[in-house]
Protein backbone atom coordinates (compact mmCIF):
# COMPACT_ATOMS: atom_id res chain seq x y z
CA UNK A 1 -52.11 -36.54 35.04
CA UNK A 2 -53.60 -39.91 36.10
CA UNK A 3 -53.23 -42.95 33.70
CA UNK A 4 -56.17 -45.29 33.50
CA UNK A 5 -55.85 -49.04 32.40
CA UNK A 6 -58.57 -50.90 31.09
CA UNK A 7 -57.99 -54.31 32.40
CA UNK A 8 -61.24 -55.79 31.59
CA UNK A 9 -61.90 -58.38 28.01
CA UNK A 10 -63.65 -57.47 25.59
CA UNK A 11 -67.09 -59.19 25.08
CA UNK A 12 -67.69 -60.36 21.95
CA UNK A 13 -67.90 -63.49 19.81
CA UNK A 14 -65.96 -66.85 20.01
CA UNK A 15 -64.98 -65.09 23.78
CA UNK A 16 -63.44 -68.38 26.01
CA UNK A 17 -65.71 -69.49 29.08
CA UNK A 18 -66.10 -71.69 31.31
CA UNK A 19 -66.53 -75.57 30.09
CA UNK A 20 -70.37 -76.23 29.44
CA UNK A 21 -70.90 -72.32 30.44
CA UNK A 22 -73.09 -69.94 27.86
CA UNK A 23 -70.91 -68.72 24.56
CA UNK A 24 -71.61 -65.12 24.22
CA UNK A 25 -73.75 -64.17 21.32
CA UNK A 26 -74.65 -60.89 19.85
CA UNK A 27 -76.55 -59.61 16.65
CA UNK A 28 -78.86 -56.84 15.35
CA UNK A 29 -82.21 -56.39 16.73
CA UNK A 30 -82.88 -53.04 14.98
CA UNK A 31 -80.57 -51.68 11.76
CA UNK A 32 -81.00 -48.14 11.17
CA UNK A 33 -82.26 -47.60 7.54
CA UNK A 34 -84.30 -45.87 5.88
CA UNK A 35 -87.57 -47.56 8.05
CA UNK A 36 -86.27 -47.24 11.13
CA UNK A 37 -84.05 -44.25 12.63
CA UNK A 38 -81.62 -46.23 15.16
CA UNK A 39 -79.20 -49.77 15.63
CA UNK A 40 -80.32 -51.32 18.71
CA UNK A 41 -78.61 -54.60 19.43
CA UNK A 42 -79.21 -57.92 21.28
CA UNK A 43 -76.78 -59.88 23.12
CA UNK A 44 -76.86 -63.08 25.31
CA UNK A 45 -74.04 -64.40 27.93
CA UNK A 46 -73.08 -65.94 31.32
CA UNK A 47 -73.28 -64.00 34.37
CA UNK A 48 -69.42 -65.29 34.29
CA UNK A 49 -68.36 -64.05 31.09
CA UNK A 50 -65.32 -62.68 30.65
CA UNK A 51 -64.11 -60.13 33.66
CA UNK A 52 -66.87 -60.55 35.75
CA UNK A 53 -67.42 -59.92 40.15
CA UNK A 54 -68.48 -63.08 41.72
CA UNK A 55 -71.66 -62.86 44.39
CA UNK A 56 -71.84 -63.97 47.28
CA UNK A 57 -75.04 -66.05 45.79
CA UNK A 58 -72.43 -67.70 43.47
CA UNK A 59 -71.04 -69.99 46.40
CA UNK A 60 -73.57 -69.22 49.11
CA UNK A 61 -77.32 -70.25 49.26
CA UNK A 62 -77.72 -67.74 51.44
CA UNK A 63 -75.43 -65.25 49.50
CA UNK A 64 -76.48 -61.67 48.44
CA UNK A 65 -77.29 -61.40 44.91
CA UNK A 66 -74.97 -59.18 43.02
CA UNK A 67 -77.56 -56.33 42.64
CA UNK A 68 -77.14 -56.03 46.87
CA UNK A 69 -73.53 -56.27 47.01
CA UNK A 70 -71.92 -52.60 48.34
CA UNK A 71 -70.84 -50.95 45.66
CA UNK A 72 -67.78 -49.16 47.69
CA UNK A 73 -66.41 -52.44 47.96
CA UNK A 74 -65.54 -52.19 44.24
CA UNK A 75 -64.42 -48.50 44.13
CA UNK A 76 -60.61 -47.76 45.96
CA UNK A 77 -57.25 -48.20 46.76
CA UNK A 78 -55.71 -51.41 45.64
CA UNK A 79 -52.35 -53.45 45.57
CA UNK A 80 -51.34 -55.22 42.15
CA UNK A 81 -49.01 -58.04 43.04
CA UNK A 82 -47.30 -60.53 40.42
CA UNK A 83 -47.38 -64.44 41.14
CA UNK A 84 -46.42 -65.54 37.90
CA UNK A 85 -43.50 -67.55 39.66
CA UNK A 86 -46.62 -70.03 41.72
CA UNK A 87 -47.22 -73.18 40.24
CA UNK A 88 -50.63 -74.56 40.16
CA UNK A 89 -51.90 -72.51 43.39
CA UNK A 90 -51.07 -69.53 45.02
CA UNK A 91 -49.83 -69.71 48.56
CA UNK A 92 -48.90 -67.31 51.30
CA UNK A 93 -45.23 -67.43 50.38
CA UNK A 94 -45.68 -66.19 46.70
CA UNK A 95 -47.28 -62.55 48.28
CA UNK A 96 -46.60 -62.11 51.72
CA UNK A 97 -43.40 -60.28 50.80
CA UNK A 98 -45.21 -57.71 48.68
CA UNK A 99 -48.16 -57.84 50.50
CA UNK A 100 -48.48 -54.50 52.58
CA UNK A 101 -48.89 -54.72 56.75
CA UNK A 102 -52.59 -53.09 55.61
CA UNK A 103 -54.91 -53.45 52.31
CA UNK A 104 -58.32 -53.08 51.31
CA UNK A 105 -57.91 -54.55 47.65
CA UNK A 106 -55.28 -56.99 46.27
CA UNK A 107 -54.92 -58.28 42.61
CA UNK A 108 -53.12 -61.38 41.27
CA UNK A 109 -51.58 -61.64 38.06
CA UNK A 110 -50.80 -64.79 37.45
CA UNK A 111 -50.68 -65.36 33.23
CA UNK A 112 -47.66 -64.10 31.71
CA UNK A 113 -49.75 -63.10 29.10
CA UNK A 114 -53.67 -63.71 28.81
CA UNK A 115 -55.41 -66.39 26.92
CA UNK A 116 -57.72 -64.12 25.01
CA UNK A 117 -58.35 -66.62 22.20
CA UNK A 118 -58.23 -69.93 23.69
CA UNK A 119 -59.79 -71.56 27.06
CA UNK A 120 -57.33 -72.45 29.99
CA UNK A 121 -57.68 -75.42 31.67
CA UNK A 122 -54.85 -75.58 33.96
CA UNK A 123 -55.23 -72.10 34.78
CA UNK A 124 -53.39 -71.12 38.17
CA UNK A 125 -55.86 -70.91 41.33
CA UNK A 126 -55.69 -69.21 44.74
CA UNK A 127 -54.88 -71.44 47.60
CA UNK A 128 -57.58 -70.78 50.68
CA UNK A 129 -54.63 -70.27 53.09
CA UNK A 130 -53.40 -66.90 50.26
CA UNK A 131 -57.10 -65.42 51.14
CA UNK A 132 -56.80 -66.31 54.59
CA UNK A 133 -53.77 -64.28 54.57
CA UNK A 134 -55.17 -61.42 53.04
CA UNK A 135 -58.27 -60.94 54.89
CA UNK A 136 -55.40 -60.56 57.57
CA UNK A 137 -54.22 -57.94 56.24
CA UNK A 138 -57.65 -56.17 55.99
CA UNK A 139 -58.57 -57.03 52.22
CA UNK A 140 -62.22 -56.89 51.05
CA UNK A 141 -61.56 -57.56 47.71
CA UNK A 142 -59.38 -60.20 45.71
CA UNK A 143 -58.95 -60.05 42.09
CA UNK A 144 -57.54 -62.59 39.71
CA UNK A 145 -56.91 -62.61 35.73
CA UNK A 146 -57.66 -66.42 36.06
CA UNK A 147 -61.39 -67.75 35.41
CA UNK A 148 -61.67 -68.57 38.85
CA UNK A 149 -60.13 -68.53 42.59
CA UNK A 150 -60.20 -72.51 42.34
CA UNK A 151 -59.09 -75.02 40.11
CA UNK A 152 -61.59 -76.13 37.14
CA UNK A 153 -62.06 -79.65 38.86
CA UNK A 154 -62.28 -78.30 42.36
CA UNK A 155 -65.85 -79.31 44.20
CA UNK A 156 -64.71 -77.47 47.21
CA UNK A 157 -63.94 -74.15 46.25
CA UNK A 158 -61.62 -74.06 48.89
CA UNK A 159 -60.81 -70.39 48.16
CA UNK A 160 -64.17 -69.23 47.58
CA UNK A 161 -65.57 -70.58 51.07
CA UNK A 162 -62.54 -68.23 52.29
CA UNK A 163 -63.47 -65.35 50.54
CA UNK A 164 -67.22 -66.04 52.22
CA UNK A 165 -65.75 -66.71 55.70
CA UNK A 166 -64.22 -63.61 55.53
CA UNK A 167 -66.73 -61.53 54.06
CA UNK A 168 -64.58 -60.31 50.75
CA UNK A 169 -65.31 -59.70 47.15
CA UNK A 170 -64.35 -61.15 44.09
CA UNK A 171 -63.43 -60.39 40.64
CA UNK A 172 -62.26 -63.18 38.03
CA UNK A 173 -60.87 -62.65 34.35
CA UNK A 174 -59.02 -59.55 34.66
CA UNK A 175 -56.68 -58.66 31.97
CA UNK A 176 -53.54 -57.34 33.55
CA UNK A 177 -50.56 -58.11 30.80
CA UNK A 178 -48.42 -54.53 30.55
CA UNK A 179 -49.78 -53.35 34.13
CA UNK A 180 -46.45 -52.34 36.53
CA UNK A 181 -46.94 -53.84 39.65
CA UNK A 182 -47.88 -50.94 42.58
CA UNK A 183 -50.49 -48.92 43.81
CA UNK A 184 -53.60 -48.06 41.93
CA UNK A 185 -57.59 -46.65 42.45
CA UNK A 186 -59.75 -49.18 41.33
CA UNK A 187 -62.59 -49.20 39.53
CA UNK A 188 -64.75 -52.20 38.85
CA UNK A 189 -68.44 -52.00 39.88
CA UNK A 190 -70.90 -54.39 38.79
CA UNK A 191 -74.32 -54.22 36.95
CA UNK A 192 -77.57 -54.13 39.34
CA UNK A 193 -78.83 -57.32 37.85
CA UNK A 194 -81.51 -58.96 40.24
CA UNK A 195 -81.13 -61.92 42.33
CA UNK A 196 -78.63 -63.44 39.72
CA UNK A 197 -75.01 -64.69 41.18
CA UNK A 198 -72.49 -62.84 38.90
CA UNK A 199 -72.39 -59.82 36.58
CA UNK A 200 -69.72 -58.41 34.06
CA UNK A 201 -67.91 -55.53 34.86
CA UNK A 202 -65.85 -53.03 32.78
CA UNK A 203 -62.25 -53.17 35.37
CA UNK A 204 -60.38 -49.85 35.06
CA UNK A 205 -57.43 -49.25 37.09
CA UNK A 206 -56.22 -45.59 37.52
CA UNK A 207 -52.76 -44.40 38.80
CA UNK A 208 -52.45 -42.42 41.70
């Protein structure tokens, strides 16, 4: 039987984001008692919060929004690689040795163990030349457990003009602590949220 890894964080209160970003909130809207027959919740967040798939719309004016991204783009084969050897970026020479001659997804670990309770700062990033490299080897997808492709002070985004030069897709703030290194399905499609530039996603890796 197939195993399936949940490599996605857990929404909730006092969850890290980005600097200045939206805290996640969530309380009751509706308690089921004896006047009212259900719980319906409320919640509030940033399109970025926790593991989350970039749009194009993120980094592009022009971008698609993430409700017009393909969907299949999300769903398939992919590579697991771990870069928990790079320093500050990731380069070509931390994956091209277990990078295969062909790939349609790739993801980076790059914590040693994820910072579910605290913020990052000096998180490690993804060096434009590494997505260069990839969209060589036919990627349409990178994912990273880190926050972002680029550093937290970058203006560039270096790596993310890649990714849009080269038509990929991107997911941020994976969780992949106790995942072997290999070949997996994944799983990671985003919600159909209109003309916004990010959405959440519940990441699930399966064996194959």
């Amino acid at each position: 039987m197939s195993r399936i890894w949940d490599i996605s964080q857990t929404l909730r209160q006092g969850l890290p984001v980005w600097p200045g970003d939206t805290a996640f909130e969530s309380e009751p809207h509706w308690v089921l008692d004896d006047g009212c027959p259900v719980n319906v919740g409320r919640f509030r967040l940033s399109t970025h919060s926790g593991t989350h798939a970039d749009a194009p719309l993120h980094y592009d004016a022009d971008g698609l929004p993430i409700a017009g991204v393909a969907l299949e783009t999300y769903i398939g084969p992919c590579v697991l690689i771990d870069v928990t050897a790079a320093e500050g970026l990731v380069r070509p020479e931390h994956i091209v040795y277990q990078l295969p001659e062909r790939v349609e997804r790739v993801l980076l670990r790059t914590f040693r163990q994820f910072p579910h309770e605290r913020w990052e700062p000096d998180f490690t990033a993804i060096d434009a030349a590494a997505v260069e490299l990839l969209a060589e080897r036919g990627a349409r997808l990178i994912g990273v457990d880190s926050p972002s492709l680029d550093p937290q002070e970058s203006k560039a985004m270096a790596a993310h003009q890649a990714v849009r030069r080269n038509r990929m897709a991107i997911l941020e703030g994976l969780v992949l602590d106790g995942v072997p290194t290999g070949h997996y399905e994944l799983i990671a499609p985003p919600l159909k949220l209109n003309n916004l530039d990010a959405s959440p996603v519940r990441a699930l890796l399966r064996s194959l």
